[in-house]
N, C-alpha and C. Protein backbone atom coordinates (compact mmCIF):
# COMPACT_ATOMS: atom_id res chain seq x y z
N UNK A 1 4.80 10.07 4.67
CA UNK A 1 3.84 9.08 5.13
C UNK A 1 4.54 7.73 5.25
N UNK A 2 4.37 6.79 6.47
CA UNK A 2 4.47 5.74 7.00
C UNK A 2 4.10 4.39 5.79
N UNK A 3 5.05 4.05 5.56
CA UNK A 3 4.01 2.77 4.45
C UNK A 3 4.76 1.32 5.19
N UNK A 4 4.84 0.34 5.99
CA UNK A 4 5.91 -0.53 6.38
C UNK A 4 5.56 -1.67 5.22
N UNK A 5 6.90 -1.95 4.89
CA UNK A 5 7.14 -3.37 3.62
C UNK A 5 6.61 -4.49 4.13
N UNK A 6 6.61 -4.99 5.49
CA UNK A 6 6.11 -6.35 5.80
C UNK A 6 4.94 -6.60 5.92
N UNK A 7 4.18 -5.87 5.54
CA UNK A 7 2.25 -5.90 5.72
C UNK A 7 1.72 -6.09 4.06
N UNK A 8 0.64 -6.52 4.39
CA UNK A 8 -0.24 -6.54 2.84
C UNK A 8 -1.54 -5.50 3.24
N UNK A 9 -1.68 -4.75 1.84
CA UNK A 9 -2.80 -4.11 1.74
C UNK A 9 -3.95 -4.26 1.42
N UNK A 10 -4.80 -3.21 1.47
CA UNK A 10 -6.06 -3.51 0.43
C UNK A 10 -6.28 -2.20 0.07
N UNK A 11 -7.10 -2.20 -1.33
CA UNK A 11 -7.83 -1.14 -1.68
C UNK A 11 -8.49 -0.27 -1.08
N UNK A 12 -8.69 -0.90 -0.31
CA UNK A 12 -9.58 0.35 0.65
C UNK A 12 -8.87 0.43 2.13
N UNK A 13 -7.62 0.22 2.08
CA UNK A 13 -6.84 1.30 2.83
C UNK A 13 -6.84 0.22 4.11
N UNK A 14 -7.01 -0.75 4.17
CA UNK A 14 -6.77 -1.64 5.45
C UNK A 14 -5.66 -2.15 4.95
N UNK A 15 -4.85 -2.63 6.36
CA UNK A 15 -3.43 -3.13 6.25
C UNK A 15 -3.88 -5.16 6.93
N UNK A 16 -3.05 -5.66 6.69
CA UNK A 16 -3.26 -6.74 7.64
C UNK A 16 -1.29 -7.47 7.77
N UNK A 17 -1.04 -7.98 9.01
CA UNK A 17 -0.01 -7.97 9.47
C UNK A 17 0.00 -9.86 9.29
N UNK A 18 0.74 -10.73 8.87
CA UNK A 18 0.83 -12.00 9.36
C UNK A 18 1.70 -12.66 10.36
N UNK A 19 1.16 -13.63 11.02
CA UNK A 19 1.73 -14.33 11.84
C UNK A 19 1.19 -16.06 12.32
N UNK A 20 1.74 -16.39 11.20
CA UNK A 20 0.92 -17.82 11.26
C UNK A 20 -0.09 -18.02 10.85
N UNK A 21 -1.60 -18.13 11.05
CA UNK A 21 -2.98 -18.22 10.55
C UNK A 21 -3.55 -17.16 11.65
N UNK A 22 -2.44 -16.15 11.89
CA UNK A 22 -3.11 -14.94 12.58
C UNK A 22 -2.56 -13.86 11.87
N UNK A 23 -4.10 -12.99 11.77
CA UNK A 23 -3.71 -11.77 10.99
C UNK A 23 -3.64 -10.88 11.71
N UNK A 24 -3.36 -9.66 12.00
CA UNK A 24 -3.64 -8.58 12.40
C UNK A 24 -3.91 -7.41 11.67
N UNK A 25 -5.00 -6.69 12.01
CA UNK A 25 -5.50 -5.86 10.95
C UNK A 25 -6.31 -4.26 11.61
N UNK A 26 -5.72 -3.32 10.51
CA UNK A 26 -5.85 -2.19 11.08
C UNK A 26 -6.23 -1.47 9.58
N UNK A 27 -6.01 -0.14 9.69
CA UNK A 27 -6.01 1.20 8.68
C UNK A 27 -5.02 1.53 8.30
N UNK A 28 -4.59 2.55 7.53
CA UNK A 28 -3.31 3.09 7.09
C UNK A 28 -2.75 4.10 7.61
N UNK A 29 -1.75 4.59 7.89
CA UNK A 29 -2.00 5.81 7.66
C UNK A 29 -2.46 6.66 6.60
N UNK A 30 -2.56 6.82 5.73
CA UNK A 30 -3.49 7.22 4.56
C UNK A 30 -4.88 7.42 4.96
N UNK A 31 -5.20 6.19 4.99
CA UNK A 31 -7.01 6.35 5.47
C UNK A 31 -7.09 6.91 6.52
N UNK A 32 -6.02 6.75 7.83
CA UNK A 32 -6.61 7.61 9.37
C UNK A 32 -6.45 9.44 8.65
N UNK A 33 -5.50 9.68 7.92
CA UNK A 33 -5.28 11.07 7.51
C UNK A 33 -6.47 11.39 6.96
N UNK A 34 -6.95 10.43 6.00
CA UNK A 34 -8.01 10.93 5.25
C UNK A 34 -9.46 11.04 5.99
N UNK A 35 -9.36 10.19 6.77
CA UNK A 35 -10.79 10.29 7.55
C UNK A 35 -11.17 11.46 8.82
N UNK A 36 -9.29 12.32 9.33
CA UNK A 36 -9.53 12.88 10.43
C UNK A 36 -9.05 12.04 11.89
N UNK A 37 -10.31 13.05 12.85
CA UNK A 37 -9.87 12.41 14.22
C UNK A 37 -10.67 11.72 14.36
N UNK A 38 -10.66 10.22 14.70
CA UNK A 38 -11.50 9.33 14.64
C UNK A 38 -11.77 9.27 16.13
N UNK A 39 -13.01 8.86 15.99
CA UNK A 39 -13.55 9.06 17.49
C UNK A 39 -14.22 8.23 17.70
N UNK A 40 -14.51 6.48 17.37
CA UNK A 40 -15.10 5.37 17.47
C UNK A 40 -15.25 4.47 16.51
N UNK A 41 -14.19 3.17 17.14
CA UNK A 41 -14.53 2.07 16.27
C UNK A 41 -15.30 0.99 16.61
N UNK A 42 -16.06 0.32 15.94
CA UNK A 42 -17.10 -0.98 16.54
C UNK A 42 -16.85 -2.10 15.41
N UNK A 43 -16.31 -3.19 16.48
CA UNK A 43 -16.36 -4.55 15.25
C UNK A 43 -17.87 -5.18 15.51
N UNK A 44 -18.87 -5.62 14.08
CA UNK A 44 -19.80 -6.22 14.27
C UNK A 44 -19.93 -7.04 14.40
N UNK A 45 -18.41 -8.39 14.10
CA UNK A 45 -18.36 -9.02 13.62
C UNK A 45 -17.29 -10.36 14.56
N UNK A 46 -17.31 -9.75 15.95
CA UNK A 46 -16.34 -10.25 16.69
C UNK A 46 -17.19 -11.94 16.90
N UNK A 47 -15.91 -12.63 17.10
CA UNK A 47 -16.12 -14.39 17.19
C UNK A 47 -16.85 -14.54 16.57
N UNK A 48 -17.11 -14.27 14.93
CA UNK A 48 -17.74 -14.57 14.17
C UNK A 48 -16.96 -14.78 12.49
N UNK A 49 -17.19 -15.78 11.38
CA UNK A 49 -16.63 -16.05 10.65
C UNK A 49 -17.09 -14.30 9.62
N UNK A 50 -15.95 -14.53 8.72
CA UNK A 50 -16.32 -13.16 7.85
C UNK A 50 -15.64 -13.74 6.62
N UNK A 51 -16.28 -13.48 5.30
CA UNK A 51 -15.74 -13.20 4.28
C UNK A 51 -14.48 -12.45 3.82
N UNK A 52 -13.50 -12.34 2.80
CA UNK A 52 -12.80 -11.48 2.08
C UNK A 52 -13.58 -10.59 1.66
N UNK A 53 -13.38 -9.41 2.24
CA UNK A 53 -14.40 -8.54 1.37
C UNK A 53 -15.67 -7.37 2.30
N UNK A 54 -15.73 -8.57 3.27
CA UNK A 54 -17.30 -8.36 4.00
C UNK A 54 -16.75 -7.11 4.68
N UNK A 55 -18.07 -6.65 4.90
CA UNK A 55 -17.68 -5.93 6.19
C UNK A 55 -17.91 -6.13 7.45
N UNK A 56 -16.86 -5.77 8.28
CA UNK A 56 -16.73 -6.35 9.85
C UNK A 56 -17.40 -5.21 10.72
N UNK A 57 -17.67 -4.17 10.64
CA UNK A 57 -17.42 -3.37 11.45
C UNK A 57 -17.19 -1.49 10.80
N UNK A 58 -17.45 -0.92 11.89
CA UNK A 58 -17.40 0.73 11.51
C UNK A 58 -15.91 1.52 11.84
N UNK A 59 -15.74 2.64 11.35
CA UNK A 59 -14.96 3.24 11.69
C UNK A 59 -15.20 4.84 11.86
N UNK A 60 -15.55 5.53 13.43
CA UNK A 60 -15.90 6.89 12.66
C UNK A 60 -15.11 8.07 13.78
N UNK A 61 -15.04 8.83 12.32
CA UNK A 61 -14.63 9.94 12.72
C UNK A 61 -15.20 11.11 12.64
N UNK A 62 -14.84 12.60 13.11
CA UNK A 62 -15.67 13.39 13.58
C UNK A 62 -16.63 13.87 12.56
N UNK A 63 -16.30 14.02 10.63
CA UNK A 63 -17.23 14.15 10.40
C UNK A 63 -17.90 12.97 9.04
N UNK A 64 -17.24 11.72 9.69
CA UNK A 64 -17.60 10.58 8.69
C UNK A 64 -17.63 9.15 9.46
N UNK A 65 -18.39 8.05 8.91
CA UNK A 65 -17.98 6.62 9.32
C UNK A 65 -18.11 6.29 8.10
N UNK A 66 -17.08 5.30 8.39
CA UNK A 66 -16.50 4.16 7.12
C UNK A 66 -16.87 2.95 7.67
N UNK A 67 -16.99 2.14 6.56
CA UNK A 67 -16.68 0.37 6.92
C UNK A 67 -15.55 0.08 6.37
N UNK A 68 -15.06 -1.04 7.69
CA UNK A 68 -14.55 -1.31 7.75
C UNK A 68 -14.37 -3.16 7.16
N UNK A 69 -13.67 -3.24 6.02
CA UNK A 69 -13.48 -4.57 5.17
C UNK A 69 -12.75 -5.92 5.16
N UNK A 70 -13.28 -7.08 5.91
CA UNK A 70 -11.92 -8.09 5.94
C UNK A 70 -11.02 -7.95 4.58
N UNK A 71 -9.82 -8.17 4.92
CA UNK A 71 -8.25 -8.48 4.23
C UNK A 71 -8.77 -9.77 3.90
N UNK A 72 -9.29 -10.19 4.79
CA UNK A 72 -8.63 -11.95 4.15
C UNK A 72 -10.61 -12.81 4.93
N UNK A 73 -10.69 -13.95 4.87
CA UNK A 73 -12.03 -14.53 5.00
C UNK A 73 -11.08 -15.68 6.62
N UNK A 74 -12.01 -15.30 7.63
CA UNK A 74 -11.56 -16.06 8.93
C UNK A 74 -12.27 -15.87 9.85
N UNK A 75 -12.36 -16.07 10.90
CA UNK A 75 -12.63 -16.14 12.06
C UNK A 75 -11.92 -14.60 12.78
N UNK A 76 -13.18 -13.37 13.14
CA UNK A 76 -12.54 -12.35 14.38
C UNK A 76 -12.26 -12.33 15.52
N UNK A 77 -11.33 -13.01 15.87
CA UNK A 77 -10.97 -13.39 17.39
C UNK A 77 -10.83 -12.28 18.89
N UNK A 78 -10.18 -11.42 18.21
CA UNK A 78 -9.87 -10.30 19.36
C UNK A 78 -10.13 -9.11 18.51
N UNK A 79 -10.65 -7.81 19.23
CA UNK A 79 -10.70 -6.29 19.54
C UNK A 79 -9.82 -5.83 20.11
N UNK A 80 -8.95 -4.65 19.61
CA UNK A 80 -8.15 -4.03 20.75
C UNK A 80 -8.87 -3.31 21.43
N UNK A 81 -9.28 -3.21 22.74
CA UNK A 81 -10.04 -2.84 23.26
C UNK A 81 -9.54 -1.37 23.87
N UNK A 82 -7.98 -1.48 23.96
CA UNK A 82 -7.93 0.18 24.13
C UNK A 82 -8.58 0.83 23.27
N UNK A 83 -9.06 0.64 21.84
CA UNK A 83 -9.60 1.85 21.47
C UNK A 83 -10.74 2.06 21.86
N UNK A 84 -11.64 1.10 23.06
CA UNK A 84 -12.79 1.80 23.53
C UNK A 84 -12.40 3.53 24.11
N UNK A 85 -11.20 3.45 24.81
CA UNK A 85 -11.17 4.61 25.20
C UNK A 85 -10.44 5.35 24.81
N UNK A 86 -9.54 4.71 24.07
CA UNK A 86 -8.69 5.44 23.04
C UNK A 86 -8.93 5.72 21.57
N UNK A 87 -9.74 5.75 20.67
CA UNK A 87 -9.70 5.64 19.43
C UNK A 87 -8.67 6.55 19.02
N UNK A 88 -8.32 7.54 19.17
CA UNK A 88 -7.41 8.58 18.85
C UNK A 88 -5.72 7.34 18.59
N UNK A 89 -5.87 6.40 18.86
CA UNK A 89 -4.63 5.75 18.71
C UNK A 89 -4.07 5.31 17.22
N UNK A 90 -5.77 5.21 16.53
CA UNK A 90 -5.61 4.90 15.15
C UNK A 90 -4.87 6.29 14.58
N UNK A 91 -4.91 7.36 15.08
CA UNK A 91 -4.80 8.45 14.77
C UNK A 91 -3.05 8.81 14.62
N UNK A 92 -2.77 8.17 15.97
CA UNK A 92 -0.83 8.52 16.16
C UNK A 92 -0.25 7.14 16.03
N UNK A 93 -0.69 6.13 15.55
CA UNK A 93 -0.32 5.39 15.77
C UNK A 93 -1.17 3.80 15.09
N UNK A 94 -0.84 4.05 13.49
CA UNK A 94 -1.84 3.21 12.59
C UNK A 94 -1.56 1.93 12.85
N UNK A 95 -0.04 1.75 12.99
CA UNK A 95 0.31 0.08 12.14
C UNK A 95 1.05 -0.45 14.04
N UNK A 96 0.95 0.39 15.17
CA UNK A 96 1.27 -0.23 16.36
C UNK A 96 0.05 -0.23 17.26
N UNK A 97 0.26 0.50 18.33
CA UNK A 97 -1.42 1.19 19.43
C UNK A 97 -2.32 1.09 18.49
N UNK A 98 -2.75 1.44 17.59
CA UNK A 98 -3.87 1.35 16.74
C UNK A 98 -4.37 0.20 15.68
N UNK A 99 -4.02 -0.59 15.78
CA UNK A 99 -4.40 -1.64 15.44
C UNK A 99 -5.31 -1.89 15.82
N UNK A 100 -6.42 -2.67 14.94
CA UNK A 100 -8.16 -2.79 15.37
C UNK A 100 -8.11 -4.02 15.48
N UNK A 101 -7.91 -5.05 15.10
CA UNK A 101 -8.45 -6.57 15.55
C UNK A 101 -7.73 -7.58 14.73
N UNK A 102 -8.01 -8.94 15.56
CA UNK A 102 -6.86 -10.18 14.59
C UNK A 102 -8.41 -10.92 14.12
N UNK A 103 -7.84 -11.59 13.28
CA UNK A 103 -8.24 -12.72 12.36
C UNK A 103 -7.68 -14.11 12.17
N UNK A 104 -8.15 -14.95 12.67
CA UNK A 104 -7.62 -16.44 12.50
C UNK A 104 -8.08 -16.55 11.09
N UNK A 105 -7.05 -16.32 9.92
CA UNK A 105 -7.69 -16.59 8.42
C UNK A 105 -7.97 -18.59 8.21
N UNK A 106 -8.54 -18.33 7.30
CA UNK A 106 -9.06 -19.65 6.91
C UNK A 106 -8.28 -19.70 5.55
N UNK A 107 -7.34 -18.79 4.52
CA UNK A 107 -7.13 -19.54 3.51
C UNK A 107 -5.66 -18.30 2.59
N UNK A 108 -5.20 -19.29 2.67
CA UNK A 108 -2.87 -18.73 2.91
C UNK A 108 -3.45 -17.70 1.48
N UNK A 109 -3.97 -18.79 0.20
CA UNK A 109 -3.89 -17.97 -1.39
C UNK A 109 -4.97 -16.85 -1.40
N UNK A 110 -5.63 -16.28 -0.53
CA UNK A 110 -5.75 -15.23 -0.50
C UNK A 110 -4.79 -13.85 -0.43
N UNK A 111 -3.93 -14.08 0.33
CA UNK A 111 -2.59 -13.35 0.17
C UNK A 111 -2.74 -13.19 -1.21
N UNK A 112 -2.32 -13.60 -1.82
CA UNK A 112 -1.66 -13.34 -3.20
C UNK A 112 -3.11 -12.36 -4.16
N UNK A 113 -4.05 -11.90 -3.58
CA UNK A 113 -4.98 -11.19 -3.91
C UNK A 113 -4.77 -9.43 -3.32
N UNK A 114 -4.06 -9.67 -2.17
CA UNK A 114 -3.47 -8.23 -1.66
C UNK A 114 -2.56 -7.77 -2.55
N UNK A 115 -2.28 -6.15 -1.83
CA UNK A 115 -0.76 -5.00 -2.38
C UNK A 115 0.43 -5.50 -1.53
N UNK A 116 1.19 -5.48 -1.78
CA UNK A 116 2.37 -5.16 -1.40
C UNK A 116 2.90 -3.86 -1.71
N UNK A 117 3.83 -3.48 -0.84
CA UNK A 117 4.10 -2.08 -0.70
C UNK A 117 4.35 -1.05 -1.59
N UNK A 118 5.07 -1.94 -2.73
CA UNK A 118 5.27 -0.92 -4.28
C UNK A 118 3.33 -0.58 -4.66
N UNK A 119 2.82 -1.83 -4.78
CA UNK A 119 1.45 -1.88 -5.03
C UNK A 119 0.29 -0.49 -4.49
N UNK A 120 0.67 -0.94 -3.42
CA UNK A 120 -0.26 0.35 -2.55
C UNK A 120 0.65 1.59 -2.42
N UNK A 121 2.01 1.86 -2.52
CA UNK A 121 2.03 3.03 -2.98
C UNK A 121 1.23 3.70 -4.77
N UNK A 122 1.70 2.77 -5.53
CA UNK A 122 0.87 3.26 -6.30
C UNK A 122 0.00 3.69 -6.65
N UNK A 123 -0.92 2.97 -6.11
CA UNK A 123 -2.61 2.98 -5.67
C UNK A 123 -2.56 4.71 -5.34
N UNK A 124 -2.02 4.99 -4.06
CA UNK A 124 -2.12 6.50 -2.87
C UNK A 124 -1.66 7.37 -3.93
N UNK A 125 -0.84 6.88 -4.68
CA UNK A 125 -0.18 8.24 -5.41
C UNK A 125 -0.64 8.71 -6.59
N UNK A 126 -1.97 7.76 -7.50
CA UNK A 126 -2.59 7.88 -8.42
C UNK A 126 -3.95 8.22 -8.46
């Protein structure tokens, strides 16, 4: 399994990518394995402020939906919108094509509330 060192995690299996006061944020591979073939994602939460924590949005697959949890508290700026017709991308392709949406965060010391990679392996393996 895929784990990349330059991302922060969360407990519940979302990744988020930084780049300035832009996040990018997706699933794991872990969670796409665990959930199956996913077959529709919906953000609820697009151009709208969100909590650490909240939930933004669904994730479902053929025989489950999940919510889906901000990483960090910001502003949802963009949808990848290929997965209207692609969702299967979360599937081959967690932490590139499958990526679900950015976040203009509102606040850096939240970071330091995420996993880092030793972290969230631990987590998967316990």
């Amino acid at each position: 399994m895929t784990i990349p060192n330059n991302l922060y995690y969360t407990k519940d299996h979302e990744w988020i990518a930084i780049d300035g006061n832009i996040g990018t944020i997706g699933i794991t591979e872990f969670a796409q394995s665990a959930l199956g073939d996913i077959v529709y994602v919906e953000i609820d939460k697009l151009n709208q402020n969100v909590n650490k924590d909240e939930c933004f949005g669904t994730i479902e697959a053929v025989k489950t939906v999940s919510d889906l949890f901000s990483p960090m508290s910001g502003i949802i700026i963009t949808f990848n919108e290929t997965l209207i017709d692609n969702p299967h991308f979360i599937n081959q392709d967690p932490y590139q094509t499958g990526w679900i949406c950015k976040i203009n965060f509102s606040n850096f010391s939240e970071l330091e509330q995420l996993l880092r990679l030793e972290d969230y392996e631990n987590l998967i393996n316990h």
